[in-house]
N, C-alpha and C. Protein backbone atom coordinates (compact mmCIF):
# COMPACT_ATOMS: atom_id res chain seq x y z
N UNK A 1 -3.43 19.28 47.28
CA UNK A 1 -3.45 18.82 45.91
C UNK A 1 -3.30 20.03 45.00
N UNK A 2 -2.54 19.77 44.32
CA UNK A 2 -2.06 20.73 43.10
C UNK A 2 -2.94 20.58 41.83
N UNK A 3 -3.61 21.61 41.09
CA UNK A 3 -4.29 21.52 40.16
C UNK A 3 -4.16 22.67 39.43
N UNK A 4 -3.95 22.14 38.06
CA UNK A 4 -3.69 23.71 37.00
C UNK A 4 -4.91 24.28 37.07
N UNK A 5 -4.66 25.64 37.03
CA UNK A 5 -5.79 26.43 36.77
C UNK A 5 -5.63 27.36 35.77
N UNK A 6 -5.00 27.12 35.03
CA UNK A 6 -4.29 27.63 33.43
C UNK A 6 -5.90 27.43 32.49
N UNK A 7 -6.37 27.94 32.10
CA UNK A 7 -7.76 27.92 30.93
C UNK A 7 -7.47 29.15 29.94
N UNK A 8 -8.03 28.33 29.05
CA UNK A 8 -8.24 29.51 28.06
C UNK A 8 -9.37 30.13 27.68
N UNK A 9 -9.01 30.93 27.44
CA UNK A 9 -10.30 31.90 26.89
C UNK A 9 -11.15 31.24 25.41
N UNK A 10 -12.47 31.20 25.45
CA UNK A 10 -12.90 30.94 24.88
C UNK A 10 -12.59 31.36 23.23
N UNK A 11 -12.73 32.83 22.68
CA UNK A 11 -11.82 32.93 21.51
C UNK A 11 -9.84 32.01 21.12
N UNK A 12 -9.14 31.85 22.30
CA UNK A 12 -8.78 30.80 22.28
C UNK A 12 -8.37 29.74 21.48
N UNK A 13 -9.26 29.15 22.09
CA UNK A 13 -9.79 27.83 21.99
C UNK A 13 -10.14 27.68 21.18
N UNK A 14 -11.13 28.46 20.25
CA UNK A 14 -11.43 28.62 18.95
C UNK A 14 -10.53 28.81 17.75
N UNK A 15 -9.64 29.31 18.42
CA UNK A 15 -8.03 29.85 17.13
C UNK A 15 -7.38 28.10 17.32
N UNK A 16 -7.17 28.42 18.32
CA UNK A 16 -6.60 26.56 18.42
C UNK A 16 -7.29 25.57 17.53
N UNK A 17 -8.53 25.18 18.05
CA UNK A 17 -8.95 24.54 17.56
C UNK A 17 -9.17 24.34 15.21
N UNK A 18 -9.17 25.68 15.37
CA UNK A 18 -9.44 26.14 13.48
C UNK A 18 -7.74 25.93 13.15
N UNK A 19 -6.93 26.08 13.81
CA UNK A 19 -5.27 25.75 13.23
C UNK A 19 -5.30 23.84 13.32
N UNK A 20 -5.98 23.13 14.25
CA UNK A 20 -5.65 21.98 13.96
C UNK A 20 -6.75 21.42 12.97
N UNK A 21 -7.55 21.83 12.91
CA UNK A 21 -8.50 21.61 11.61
C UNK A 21 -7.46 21.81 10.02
N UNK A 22 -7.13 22.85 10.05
CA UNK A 22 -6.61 22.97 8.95
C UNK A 22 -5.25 21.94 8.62
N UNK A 23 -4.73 21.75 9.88
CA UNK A 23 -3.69 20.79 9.29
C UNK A 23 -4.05 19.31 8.78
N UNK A 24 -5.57 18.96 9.14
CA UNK A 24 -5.82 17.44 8.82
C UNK A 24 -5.80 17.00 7.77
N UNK A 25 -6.30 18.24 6.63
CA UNK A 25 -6.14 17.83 4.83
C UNK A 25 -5.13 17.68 4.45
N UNK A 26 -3.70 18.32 5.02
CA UNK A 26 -2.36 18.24 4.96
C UNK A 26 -1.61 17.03 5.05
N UNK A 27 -2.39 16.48 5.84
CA UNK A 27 -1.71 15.32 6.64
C UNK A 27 -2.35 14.04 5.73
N UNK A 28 -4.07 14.42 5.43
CA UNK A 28 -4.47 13.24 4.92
C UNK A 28 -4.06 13.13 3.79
N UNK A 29 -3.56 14.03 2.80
CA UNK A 29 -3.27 14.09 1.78
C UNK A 29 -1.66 13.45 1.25
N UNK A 30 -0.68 13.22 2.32
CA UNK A 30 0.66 13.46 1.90
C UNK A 30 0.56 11.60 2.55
N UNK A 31 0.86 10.69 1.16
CA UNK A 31 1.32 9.69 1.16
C UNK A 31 2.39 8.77 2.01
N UNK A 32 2.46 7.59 2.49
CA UNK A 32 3.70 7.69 3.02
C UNK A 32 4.80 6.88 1.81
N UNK A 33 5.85 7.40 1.66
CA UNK A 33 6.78 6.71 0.54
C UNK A 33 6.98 4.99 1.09
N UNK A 34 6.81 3.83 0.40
CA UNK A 34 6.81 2.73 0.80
C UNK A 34 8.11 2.81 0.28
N UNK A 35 9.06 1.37 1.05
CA UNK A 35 10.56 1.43 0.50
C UNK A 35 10.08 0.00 0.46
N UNK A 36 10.33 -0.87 -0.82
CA UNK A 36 9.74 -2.10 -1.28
C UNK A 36 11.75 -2.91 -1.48
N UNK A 37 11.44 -4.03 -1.10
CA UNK A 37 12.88 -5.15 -1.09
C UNK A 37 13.47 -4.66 -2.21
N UNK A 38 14.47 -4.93 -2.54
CA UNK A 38 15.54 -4.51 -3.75
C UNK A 38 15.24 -6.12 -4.50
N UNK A 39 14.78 -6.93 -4.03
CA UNK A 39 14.86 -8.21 -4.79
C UNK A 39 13.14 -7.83 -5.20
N UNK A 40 12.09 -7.35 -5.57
CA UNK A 40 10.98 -6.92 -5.35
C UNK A 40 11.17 -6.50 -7.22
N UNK A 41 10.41 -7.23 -7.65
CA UNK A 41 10.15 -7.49 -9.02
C UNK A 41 8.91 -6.77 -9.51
N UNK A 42 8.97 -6.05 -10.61
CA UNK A 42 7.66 -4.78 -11.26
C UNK A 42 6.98 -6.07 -12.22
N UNK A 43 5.45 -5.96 -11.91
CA UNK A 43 4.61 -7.13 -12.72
C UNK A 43 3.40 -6.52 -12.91
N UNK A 44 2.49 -7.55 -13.98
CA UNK A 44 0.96 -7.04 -14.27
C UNK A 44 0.50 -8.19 -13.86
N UNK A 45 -0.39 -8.33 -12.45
CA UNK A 45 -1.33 -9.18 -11.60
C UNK A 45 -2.48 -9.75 -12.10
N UNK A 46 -3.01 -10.36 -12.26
CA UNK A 46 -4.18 -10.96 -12.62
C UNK A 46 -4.66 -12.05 -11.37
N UNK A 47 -5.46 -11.61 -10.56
CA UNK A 47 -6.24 -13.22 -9.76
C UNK A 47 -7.21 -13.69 -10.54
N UNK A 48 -7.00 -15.31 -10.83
CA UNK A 48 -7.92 -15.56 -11.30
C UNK A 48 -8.65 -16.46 -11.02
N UNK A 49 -8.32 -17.74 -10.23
CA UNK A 49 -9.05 -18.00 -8.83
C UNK A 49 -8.21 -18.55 -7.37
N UNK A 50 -8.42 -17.56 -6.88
CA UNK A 50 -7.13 -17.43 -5.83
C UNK A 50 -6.86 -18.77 -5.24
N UNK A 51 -5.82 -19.55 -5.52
CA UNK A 51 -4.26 -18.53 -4.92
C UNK A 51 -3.69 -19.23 -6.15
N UNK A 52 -4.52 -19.05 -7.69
CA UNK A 52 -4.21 -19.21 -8.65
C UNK A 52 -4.54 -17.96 -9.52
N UNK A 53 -2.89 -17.42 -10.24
CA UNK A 53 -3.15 -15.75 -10.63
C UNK A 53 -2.17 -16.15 -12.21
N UNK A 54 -2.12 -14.74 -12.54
CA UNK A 54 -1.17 -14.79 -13.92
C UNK A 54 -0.41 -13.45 -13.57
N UNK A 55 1.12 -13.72 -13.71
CA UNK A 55 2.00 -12.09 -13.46
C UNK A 55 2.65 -12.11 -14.94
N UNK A 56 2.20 -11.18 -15.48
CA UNK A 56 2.60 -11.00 -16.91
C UNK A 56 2.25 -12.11 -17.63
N UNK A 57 0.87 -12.13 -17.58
CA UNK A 57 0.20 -13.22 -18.62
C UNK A 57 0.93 -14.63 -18.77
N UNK A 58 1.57 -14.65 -17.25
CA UNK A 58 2.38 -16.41 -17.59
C UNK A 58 1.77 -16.91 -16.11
N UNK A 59 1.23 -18.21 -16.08
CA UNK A 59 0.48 -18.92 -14.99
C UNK A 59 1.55 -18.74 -13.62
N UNK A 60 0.84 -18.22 -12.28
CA UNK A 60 1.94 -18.47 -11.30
C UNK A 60 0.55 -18.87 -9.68
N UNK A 61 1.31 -18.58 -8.89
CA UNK A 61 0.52 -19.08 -8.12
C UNK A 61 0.69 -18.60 -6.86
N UNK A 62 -0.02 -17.65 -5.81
CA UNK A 62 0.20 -16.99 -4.64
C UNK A 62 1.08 -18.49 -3.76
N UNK A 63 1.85 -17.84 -2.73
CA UNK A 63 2.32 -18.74 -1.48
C UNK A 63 1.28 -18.66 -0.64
N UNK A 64 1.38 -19.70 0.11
CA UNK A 64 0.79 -19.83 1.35
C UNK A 64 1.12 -18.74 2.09
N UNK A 65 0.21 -18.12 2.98
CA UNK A 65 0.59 -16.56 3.53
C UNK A 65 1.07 -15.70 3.23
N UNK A 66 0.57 -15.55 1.56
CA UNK A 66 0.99 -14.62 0.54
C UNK A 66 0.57 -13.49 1.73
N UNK A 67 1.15 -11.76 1.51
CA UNK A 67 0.40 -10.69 1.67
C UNK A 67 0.25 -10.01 0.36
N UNK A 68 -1.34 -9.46 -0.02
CA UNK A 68 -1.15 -8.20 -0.86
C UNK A 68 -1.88 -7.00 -0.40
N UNK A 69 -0.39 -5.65 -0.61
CA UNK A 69 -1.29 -4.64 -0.01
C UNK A 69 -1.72 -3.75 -0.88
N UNK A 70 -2.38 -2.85 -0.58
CA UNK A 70 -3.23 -1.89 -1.46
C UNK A 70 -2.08 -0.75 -1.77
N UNK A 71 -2.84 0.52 -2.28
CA UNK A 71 -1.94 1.48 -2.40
C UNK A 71 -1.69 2.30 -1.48
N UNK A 72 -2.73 2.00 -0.59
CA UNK A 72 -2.90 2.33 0.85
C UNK A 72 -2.33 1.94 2.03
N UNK A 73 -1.50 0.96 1.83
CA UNK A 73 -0.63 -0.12 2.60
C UNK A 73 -1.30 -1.05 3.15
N UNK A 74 -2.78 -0.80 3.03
CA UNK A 74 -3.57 -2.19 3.72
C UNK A 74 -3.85 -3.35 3.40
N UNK A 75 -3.76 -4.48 4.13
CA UNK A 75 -4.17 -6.05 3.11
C UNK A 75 -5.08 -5.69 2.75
N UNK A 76 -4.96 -6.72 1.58
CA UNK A 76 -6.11 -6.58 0.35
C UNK A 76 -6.18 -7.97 0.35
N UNK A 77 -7.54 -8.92 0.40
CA UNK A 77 -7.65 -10.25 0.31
C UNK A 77 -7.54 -10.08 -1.12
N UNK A 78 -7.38 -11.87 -1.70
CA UNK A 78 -7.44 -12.26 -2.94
C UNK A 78 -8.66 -12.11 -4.30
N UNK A 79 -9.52 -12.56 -2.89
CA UNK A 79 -10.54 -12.40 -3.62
C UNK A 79 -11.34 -11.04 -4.21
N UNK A 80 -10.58 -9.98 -3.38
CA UNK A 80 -11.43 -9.11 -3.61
C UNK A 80 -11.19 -8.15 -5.22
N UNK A 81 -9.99 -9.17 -5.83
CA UNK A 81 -9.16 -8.20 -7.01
C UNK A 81 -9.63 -9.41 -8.20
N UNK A 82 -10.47 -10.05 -7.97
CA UNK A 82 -10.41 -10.71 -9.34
C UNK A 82 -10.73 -10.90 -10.37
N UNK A 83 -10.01 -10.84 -11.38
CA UNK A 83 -10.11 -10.29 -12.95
C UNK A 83 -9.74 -9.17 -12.87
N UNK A 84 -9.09 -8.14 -11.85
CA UNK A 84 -8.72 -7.25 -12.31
C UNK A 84 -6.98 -7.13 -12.77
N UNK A 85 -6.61 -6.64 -13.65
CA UNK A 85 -5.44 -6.10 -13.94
C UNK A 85 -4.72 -4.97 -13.25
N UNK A 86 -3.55 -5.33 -12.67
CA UNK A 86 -2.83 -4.46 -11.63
C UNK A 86 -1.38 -4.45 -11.56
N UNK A 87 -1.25 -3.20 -11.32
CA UNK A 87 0.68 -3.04 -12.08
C UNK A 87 1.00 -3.32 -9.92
N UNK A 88 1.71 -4.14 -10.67
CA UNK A 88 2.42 -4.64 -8.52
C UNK A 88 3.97 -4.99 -8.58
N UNK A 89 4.19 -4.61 -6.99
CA UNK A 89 5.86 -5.12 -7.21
C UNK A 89 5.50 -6.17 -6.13
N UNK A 90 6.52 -6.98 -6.57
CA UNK A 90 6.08 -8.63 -5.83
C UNK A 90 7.48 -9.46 -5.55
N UNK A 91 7.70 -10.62 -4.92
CA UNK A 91 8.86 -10.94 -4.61
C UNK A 91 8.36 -11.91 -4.96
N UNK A 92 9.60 -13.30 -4.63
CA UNK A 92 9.13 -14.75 -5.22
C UNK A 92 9.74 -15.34 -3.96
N UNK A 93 9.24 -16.46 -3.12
CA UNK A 93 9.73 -17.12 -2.25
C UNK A 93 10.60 -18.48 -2.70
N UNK A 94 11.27 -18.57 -2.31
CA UNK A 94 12.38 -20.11 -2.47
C UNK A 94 11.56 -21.24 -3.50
N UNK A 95 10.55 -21.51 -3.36
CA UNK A 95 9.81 -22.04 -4.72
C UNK A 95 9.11 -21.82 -5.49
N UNK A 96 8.81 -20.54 -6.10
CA UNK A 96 9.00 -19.58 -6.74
C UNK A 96 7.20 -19.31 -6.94
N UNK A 97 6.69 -19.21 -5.71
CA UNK A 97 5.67 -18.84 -5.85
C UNK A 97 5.79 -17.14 -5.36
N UNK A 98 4.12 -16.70 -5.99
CA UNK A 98 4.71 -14.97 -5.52
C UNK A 98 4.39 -14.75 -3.97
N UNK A 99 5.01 -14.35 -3.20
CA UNK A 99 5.26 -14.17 -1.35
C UNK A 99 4.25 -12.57 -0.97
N UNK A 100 5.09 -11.64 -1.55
CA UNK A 100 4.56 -10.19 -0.52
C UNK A 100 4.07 -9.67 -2.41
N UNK A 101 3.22 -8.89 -2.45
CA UNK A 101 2.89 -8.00 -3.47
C UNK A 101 1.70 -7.06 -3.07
N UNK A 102 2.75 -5.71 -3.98
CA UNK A 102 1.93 -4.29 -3.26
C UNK A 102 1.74 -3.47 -4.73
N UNK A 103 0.35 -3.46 -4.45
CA UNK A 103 -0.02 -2.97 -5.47
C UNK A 103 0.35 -1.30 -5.79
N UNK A 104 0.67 -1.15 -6.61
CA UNK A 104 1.09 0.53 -7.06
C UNK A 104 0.40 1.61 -7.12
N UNK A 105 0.75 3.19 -6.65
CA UNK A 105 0.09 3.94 -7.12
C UNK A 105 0.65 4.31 -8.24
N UNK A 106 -0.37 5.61 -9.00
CA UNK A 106 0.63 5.73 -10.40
C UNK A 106 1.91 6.11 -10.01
N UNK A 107 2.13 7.02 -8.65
CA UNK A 107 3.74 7.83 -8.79
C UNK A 107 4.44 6.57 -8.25
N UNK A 108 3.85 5.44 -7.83
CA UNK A 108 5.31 4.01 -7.96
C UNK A 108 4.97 3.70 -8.93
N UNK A 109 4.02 3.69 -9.77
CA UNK A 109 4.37 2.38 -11.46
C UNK A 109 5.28 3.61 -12.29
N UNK A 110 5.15 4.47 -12.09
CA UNK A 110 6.24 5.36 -12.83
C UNK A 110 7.33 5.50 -12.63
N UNK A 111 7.66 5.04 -11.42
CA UNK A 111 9.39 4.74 -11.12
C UNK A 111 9.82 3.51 -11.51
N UNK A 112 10.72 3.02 -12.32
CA UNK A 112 11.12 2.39 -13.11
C UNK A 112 11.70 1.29 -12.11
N UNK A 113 11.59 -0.45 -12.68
CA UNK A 113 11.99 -1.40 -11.47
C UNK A 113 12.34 -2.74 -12.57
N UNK A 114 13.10 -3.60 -12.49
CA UNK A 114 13.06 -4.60 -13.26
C UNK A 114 11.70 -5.69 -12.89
N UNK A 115 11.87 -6.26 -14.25
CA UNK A 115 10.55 -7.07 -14.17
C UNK A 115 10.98 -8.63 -14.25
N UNK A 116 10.67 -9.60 -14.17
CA UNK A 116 11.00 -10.93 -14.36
C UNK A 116 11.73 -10.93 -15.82
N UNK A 117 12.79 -11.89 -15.90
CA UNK A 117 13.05 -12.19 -16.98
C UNK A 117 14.15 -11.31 -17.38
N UNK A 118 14.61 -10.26 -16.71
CA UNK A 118 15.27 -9.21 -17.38
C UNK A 118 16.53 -8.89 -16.90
């Protein structure tokens, strides 16, 4: 039986170990760029009792197996946003309820997107 016997030296191991430490703030820090549908409409969210909301202060109404994600990319239930005001890009499904909506960080509400109506 063949077995490495390659080890490192304890100082090492220690340099190793302090270089992958340092890269973790790097990593946790750097966003991933979301690429959102081209049909994916810029709105202001309101839940107000789910899966009844307002997108730009006009009555609309989540779909059945709506998703909404955070800025984090993670689902976000309905309930957990309500009454709050939230800049989101959102799509509309075939009967024009809202389908996928992801809520923004500021560096996406600052990139410019059409909004309903326009």
């Amino acid at each position: 039986m063949n077995r490495c016997t390659t080890t490192f030296s304890l100082p090492r191991r220690l340099a190793l170990a302090a270089l992958a430490l340092t890269a973790l703030p790097a990593l946790a820090q750097t966003a991933p760029v979301r690429n959102f549908p081209a049909n994916a409409l810029r709105g202001t969210l309101v839940v107000t009792q789910p899966p009844v909301i307002t997108m730009d202060g006009k009555a609309a109404q989540l779909s059945p197996g709506s998703r909404i994600k955070g800025p984090n990319n993670l689902l976000v239930m309905s309930g957990a946003i309500v009454g709050q005001e939230l800049t989101v890009n959102y799509t509309v499904e075939h009967h024009g309820m809202v389908h996928d909506v992801w809520i923004l960080t500021e560096a996406e509400a600052a990139l410019k997107r059409k909004r309903a109506g326009e």
